[in-house]
PDB file of N, CA and C in Angstrom:
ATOM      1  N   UNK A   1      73.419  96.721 106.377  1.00  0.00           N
ATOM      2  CA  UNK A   1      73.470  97.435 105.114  1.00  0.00           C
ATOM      3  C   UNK A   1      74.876  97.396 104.517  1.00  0.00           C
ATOM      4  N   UNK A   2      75.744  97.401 105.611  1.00  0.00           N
ATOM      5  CA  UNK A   2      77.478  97.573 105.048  1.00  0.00           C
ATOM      6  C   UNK A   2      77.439  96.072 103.811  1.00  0.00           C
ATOM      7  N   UNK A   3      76.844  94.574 104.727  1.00  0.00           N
ATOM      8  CA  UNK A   3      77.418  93.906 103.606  1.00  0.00           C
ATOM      9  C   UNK A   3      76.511  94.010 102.108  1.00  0.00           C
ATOM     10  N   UNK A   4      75.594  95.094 102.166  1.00  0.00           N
ATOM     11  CA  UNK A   4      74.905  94.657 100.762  1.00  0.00           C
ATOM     12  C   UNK A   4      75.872  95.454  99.812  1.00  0.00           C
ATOM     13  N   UNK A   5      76.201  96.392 100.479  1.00  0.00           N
ATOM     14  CA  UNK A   5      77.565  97.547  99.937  1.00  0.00           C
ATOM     15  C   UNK A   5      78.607  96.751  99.078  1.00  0.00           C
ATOM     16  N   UNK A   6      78.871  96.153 100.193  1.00  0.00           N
ATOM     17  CA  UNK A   6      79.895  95.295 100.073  1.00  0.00           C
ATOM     18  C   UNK A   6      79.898  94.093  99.243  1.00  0.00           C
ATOM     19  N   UNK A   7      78.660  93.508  98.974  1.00  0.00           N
ATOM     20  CA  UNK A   7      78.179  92.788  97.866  1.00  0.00           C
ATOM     21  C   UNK A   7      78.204  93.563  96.621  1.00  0.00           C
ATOM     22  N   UNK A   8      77.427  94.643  96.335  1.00  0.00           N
ATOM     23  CA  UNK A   8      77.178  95.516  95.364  1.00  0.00           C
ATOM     24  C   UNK A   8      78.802  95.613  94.956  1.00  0.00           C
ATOM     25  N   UNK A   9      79.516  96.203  95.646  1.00  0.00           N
ATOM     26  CA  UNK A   9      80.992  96.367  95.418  1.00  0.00           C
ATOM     27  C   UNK A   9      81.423  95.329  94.490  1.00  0.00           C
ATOM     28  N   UNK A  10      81.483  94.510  95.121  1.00  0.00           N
ATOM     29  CA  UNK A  10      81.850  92.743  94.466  1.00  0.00           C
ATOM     30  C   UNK A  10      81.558  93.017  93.132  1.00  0.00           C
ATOM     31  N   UNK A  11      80.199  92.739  92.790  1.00  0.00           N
ATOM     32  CA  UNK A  11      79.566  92.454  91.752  1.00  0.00           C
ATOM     33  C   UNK A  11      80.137  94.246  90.271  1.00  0.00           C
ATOM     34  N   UNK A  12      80.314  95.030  90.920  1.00  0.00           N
ATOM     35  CA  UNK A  12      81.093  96.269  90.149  1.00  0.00           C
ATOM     36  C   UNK A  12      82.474  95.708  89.609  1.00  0.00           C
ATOM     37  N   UNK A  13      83.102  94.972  91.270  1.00  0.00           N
ATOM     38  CA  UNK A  13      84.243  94.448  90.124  1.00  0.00           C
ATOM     39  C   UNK A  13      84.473  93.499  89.141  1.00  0.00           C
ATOM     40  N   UNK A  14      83.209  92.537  89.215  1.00  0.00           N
ATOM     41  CA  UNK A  14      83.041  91.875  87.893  1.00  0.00           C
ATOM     42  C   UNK A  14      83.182  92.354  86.555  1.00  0.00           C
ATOM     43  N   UNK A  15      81.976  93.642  86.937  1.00  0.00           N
ATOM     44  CA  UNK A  15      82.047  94.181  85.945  1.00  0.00           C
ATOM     45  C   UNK A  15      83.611  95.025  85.438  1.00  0.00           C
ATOM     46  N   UNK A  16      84.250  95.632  86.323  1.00  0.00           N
ATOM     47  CA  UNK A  16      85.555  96.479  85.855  1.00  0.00           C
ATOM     48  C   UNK A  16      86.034  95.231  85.335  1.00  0.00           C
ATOM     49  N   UNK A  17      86.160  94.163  85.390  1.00  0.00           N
ATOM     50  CA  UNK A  17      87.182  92.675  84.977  1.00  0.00           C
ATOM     51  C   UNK A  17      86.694  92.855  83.509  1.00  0.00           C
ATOM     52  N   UNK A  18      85.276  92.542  83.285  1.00  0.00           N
ATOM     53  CA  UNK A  18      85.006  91.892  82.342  1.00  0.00           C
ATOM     54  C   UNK A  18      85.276  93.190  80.989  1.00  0.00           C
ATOM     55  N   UNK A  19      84.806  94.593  81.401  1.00  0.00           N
ATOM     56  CA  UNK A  19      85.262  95.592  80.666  1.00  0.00           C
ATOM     57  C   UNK A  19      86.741  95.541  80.329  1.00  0.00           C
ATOM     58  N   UNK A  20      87.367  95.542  81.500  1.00  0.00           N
ATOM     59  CA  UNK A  20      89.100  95.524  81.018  1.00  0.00           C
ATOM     60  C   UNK A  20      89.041  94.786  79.973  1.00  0.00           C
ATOM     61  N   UNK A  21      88.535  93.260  79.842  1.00  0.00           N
ATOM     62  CA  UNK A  21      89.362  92.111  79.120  1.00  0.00           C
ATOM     63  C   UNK A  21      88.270  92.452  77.457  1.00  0.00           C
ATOM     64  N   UNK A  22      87.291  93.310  77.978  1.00  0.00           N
ATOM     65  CA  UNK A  22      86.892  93.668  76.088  1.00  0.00           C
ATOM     66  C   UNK A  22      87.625  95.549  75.936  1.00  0.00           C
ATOM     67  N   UNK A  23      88.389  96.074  76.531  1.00  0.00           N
ATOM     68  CA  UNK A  23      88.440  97.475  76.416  1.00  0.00           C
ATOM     69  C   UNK A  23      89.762  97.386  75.487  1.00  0.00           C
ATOM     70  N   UNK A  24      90.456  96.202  74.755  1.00  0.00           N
ATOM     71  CA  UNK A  24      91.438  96.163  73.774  1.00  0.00           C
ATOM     72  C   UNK A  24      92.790  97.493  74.079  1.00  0.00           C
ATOM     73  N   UNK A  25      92.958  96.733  75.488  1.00  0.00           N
ATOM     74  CA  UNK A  25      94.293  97.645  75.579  1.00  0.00           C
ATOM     75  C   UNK A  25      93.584  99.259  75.834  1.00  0.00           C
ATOM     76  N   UNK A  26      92.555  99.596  75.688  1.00  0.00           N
ATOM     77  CA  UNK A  26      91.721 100.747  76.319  1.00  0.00           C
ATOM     78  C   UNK A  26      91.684 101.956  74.780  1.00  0.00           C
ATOM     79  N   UNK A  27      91.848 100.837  74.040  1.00  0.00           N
ATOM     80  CA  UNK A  27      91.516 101.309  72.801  1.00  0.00           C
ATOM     81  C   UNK A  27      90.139 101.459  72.468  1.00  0.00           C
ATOM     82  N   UNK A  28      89.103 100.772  72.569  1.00  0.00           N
ATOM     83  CA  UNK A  28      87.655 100.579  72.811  1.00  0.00           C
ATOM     84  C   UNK A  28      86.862 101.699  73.447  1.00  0.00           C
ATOM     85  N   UNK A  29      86.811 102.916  73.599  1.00  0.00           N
ATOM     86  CA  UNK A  29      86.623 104.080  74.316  1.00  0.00           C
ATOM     87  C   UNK A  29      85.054 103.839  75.287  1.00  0.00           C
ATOM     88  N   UNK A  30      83.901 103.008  74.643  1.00  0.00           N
ATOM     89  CA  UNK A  30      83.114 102.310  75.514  1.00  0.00           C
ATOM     90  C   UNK A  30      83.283 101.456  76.422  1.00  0.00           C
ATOM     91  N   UNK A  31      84.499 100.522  76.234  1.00  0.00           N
ATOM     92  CA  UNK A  31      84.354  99.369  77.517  1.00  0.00           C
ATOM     93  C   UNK A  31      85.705 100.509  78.612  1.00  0.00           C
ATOM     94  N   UNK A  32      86.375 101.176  78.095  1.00  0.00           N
ATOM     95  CA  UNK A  32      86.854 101.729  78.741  1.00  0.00           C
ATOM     96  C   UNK A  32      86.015 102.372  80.019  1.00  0.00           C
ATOM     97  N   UNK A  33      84.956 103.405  79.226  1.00  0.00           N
ATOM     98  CA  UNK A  33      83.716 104.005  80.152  1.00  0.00           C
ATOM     99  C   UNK A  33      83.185 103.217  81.024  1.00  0.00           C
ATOM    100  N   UNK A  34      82.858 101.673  80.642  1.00  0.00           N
ATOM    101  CA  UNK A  34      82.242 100.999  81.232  1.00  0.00           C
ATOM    102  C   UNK A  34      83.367 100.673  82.739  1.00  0.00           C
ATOM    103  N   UNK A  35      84.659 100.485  82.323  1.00  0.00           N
ATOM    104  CA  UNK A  35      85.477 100.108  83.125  1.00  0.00           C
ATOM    105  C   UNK A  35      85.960 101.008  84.468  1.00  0.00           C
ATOM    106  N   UNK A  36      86.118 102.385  83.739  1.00  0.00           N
ATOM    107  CA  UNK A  36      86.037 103.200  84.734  1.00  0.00           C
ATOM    108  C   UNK A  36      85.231 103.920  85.431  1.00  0.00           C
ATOM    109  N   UNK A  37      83.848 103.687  85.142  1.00  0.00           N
ATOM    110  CA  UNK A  37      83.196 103.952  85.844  1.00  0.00           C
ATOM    111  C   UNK A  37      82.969 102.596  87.066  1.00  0.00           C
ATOM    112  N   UNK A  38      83.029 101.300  86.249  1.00  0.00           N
ATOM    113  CA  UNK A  38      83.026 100.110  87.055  1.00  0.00           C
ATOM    114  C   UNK A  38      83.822 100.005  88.688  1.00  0.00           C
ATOM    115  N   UNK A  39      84.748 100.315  88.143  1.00  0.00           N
ATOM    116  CA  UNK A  39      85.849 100.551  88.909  1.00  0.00           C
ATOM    117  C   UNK A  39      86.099 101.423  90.110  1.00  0.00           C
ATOM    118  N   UNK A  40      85.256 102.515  89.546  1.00  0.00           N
ATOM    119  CA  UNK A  40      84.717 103.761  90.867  1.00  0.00           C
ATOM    120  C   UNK A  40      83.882 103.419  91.781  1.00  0.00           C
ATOM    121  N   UNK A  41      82.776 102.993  90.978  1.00  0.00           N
ATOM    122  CA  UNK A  41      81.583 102.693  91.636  1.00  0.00           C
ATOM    123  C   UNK A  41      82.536 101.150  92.858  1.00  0.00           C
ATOM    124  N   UNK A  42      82.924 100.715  92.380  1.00  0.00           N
ATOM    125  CA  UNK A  42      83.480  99.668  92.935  1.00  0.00           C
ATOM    126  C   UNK A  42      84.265  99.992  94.363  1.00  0.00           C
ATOM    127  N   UNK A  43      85.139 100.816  94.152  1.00  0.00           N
ATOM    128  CA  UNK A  43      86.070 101.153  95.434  1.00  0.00           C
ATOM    129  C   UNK A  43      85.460 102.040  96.247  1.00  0.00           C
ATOM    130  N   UNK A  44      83.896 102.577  95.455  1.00  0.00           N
ATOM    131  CA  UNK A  44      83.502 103.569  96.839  1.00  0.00           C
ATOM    132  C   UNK A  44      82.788 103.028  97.629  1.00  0.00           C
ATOM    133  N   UNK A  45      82.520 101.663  96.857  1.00  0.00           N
ATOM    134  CA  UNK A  45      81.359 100.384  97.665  1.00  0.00           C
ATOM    135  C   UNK A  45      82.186  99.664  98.713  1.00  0.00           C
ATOM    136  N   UNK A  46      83.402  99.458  98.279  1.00  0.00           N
ATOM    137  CA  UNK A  46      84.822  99.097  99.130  1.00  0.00           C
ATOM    138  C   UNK A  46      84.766  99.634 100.479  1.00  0.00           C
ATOM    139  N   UNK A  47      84.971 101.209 100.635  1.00  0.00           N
ATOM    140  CA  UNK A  47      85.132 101.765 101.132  1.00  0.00           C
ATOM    141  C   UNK A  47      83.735 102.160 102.111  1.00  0.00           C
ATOM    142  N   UNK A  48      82.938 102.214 101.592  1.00  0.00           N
ATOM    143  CA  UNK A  48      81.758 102.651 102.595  1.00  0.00           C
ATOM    144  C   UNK A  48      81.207 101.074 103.312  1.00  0.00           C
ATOM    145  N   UNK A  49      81.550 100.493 102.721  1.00  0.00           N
ATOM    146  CA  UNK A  49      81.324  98.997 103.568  1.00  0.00           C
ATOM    147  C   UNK A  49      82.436  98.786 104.723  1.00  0.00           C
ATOM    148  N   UNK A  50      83.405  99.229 104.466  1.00  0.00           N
ATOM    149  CA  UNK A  50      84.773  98.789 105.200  1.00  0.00           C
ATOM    150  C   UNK A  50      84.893  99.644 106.263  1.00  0.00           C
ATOM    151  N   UNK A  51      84.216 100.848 106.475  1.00  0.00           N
ATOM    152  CA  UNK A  51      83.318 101.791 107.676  1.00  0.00           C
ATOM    153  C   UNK A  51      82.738 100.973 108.797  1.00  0.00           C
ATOM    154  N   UNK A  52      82.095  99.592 108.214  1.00  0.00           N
ATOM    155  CA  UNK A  52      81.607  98.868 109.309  1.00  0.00           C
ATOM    156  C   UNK A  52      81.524  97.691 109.472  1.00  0.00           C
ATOM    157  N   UNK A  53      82.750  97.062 108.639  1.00  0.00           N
ATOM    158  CA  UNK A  53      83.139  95.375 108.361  1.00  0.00           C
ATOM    159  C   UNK A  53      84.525  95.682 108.668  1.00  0.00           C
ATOM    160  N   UNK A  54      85.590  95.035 109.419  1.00  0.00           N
ATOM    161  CA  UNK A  54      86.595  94.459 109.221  1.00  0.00           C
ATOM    162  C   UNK A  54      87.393  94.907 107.843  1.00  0.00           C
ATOM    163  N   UNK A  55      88.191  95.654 107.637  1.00  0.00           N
ATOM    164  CA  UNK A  55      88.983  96.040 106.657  1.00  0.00           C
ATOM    165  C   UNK A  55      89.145  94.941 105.394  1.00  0.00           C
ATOM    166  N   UNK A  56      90.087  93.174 106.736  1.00  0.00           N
ATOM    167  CA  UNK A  56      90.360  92.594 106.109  1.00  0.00           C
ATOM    168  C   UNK A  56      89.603  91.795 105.553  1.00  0.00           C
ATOM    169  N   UNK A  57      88.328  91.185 106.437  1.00  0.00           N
ATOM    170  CA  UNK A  57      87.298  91.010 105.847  1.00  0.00           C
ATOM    171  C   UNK A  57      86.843  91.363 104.700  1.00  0.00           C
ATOM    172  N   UNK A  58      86.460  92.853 104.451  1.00  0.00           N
ATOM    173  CA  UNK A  58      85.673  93.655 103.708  1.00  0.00           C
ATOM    174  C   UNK A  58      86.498  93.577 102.263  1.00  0.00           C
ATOM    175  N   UNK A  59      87.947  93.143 102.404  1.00  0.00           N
ATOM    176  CA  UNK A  59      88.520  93.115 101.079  1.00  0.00           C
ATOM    177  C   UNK A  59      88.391  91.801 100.766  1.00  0.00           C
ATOM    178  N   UNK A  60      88.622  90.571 101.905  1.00  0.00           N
ATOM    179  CA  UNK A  60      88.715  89.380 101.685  1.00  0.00           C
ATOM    180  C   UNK A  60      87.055  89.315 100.518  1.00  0.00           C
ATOM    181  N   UNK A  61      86.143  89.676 101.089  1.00  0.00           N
ATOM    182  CA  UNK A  61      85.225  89.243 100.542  1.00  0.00           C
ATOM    183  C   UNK A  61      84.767  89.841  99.100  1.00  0.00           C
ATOM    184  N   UNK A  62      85.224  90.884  98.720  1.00  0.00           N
ATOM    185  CA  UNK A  62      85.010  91.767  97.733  1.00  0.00           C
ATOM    186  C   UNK A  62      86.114  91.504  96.821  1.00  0.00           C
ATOM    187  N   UNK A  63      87.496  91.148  97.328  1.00  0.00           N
ATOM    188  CA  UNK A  63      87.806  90.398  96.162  1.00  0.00           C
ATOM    189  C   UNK A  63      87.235  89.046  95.674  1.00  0.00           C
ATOM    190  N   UNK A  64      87.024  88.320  97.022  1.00  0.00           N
ATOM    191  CA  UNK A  64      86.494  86.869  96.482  1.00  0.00           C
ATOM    192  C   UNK A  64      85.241  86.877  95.530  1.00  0.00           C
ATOM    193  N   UNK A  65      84.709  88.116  95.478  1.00  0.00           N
ATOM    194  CA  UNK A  65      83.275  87.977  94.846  1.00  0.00           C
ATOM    195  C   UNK A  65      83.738  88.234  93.567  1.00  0.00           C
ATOM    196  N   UNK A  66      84.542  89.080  93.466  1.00  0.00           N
ATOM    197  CA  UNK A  66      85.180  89.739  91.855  1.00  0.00           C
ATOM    198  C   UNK A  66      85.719  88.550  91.336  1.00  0.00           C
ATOM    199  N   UNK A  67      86.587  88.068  92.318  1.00  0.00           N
ATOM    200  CA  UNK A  67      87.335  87.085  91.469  1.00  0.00           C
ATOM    201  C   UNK A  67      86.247  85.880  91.008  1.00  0.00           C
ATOM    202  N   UNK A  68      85.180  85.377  91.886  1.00  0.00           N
ATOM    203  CA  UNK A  68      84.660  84.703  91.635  1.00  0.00           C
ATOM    204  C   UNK A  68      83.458  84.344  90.258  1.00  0.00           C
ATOM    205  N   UNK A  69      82.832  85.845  90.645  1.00  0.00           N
ATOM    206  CA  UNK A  69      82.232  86.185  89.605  1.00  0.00           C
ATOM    207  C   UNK A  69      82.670  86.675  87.885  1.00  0.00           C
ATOM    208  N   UNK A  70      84.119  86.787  88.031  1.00  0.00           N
ATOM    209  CA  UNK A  70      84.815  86.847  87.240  1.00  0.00           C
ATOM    210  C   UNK A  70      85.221  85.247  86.392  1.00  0.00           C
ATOM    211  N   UNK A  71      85.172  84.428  87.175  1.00  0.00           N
ATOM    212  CA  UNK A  71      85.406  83.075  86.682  1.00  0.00           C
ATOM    213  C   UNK A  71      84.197  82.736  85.720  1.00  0.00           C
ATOM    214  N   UNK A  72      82.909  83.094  86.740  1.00  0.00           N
ATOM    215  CA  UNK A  72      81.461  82.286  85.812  1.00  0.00           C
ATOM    216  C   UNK A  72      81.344  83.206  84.764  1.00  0.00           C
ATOM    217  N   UNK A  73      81.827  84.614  84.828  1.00  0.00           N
ATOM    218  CA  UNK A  73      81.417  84.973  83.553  1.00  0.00           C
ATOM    219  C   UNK A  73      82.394  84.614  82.091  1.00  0.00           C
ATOM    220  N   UNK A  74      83.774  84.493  82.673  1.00  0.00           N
ATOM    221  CA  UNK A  74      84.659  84.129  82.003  1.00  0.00           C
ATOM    222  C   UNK A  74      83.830  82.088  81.254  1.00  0.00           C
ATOM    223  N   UNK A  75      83.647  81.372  81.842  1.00  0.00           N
ATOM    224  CA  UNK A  75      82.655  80.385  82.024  1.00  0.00           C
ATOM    225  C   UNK A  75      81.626  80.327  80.706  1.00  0.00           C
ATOM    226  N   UNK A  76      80.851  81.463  80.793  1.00  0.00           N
ATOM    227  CA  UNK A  76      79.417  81.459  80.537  1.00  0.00           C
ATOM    228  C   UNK A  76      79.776  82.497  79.187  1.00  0.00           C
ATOM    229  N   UNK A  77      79.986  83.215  79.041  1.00  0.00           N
ATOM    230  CA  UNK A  77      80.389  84.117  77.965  1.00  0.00           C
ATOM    231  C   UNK A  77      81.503  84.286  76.883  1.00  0.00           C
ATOM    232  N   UNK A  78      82.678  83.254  77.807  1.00  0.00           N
ATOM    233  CA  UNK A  78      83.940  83.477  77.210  1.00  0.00           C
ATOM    234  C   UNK A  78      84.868  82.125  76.715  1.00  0.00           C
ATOM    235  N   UNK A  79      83.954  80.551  76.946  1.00  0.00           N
ATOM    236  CA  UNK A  79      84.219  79.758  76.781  1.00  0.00           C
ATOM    237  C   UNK A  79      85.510  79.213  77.363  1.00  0.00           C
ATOM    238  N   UNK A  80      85.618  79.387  78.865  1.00  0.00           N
ATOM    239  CA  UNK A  80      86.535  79.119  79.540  1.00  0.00           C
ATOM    240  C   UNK A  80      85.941  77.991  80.128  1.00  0.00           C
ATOM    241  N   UNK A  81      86.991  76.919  80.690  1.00  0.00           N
ATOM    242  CA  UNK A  81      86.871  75.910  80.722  1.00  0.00           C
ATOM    243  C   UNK A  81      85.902  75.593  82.260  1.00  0.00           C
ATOM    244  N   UNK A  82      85.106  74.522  82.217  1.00  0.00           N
ATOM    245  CA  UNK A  82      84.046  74.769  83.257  1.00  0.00           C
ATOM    246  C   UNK A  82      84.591  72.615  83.771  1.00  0.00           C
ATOM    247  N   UNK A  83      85.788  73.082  84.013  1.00  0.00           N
ATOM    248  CA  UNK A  83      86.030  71.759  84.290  1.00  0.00           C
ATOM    249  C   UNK A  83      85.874  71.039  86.121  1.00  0.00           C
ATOM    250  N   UNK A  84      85.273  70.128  86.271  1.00  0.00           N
ATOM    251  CA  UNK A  84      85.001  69.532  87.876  1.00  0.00           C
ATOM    252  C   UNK A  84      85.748  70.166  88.913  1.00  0.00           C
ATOM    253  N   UNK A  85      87.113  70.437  88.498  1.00  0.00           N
ATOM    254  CA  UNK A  85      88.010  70.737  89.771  1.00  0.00           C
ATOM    255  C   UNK A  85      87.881  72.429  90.072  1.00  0.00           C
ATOM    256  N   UNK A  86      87.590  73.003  88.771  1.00  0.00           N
ATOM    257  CA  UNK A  86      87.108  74.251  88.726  1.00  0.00           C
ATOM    258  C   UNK A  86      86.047  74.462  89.533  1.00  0.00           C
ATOM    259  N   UNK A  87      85.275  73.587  89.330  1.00  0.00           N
ATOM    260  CA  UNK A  87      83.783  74.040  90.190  1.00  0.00           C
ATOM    261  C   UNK A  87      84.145  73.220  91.401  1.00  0.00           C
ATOM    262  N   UNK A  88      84.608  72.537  91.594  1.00  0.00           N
ATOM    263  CA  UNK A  88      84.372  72.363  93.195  1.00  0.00           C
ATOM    264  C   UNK A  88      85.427  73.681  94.174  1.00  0.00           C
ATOM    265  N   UNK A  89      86.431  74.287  93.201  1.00  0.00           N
ATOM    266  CA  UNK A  89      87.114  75.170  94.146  1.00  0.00           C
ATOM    267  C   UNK A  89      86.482  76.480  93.752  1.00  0.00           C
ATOM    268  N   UNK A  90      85.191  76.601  92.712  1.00  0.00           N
ATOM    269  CA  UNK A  90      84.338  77.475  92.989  1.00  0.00           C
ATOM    270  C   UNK A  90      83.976  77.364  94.320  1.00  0.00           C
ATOM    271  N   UNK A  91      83.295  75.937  94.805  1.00  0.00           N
ATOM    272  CA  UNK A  91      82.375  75.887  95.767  1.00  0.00           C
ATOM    273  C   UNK A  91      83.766  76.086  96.836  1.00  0.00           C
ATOM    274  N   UNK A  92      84.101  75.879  96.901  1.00  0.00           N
ATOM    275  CA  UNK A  92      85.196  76.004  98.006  1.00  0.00           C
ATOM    276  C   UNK A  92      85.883  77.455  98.466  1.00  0.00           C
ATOM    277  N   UNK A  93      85.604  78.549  97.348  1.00  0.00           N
ATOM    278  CA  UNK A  93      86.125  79.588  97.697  1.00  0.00           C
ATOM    279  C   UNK A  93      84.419  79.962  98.000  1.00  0.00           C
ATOM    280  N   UNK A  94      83.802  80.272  97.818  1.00  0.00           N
ATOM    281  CA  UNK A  94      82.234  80.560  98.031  1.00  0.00           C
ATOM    282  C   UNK A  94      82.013  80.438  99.523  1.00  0.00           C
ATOM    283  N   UNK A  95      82.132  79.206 100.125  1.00  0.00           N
ATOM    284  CA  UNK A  95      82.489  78.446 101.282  1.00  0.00           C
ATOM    285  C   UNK A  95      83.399  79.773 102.127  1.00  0.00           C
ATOM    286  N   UNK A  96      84.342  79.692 101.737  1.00  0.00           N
ATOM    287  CA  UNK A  96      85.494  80.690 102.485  1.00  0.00           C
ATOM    288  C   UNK A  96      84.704  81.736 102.693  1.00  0.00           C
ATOM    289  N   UNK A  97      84.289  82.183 101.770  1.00  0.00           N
ATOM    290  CA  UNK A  97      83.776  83.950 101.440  1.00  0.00           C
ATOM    291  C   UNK A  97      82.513  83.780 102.953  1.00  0.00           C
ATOM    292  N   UNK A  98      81.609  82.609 103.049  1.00  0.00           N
ATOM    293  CA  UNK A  98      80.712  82.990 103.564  1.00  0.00           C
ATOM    294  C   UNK A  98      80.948  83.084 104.774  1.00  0.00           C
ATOM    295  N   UNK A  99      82.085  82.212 105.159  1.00  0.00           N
ATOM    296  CA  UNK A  99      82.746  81.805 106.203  1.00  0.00           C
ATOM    297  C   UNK A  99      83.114  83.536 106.669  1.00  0.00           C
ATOM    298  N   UNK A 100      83.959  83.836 106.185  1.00  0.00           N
ATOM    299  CA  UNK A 100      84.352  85.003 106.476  1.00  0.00           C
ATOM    300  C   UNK A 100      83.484  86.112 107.385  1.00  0.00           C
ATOM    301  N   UNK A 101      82.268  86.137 105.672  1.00  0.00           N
ATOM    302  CA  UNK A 101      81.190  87.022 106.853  1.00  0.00           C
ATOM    303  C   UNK A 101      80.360  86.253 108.010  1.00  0.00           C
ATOM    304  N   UNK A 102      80.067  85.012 108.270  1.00  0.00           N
ATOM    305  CA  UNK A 102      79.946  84.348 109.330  1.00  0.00           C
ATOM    306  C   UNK A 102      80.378  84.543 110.899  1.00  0.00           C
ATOM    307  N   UNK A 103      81.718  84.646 110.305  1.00  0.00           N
ATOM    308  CA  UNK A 103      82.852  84.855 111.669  1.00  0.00           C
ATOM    309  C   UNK A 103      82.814  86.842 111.850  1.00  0.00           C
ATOM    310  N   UNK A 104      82.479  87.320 111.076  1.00  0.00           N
ATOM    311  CA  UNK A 104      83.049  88.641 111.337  1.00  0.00           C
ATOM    312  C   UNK A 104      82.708  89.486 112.439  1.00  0.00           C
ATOM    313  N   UNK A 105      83.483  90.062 112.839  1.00  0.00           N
ATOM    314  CA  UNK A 105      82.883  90.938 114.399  1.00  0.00           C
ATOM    315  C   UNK A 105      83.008  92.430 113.598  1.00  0.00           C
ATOM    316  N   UNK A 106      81.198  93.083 113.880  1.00  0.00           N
ATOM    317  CA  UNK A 106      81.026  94.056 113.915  1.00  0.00           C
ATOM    318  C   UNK A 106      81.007  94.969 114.985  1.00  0.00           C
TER     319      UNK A 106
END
C-alpha cells in the first residue's frame, strides 16, 4: 500500500508543478488553491509512504515521478520540446525509478 501512497504522492506533485507555473507569481488566487492544496496532499503522501519505504528511496522515487510527469505535461500541454534525446532519458529515468523500487528493502 506504502508504494501506491507513494505513487499518488508523485502524481500531486505534478500537479503542485503545473499550478505553480499557471499561479502568475501567485497572483491567480485559483491555481494558487490548486497549488497548495497540491502540495499538501503531496508531502503527506511523502510522508506516510516513507513509514514503510526507505526514506531515500521514497524521495528518490516521488521526486522522479514529479519531475517526470512534469516533463510530459510540460510536453503535451505546454509545447515543450518532445525531442528523441528527451524521450529516451524519459525512458531512462523511468528505468531508474523502477529500478529503485525493485531493489528496495522493506
Amino acid at each position: 500500500m506504502a508504494w501506491l501512497w507513494l505513487i499518488a504522492g508523485g502524481l500531486f506533485e505534478v500537479g503542485f508543478t503545473t499550478c505553480l507555473r499557471n499561479a502568475d507569481g501567485f497572483r491567480h488566487v485559483g491555481w494558487t488553491l490548486g497549488f497548495l492544496a497540491s502540495v499538501t496532499v503531496s508531502m503527506l503522501l511523502l510522508e506516510v509512504a516513507a513509514r514503510s519505504i526507505p526514506m531515500g528511496t521514497a524521495y528518490a522515487v516521488w521526486t522522479g515521478i514529479g519531475a517526470l510527469g512534469t516533463v510530459v505535461v510540460g510536453i503535451a500541454f505546454y509545447g515543450e520540446a518532445a525531442t528523441p534525446v528527451r524521450l529516451l532519458l524519459i525512458v531512462g529515468a523511468v528505468a531508474c525509478i523502477a529500478g529503485l523500487k525493485l531493489t528496495a528493502v522493506q
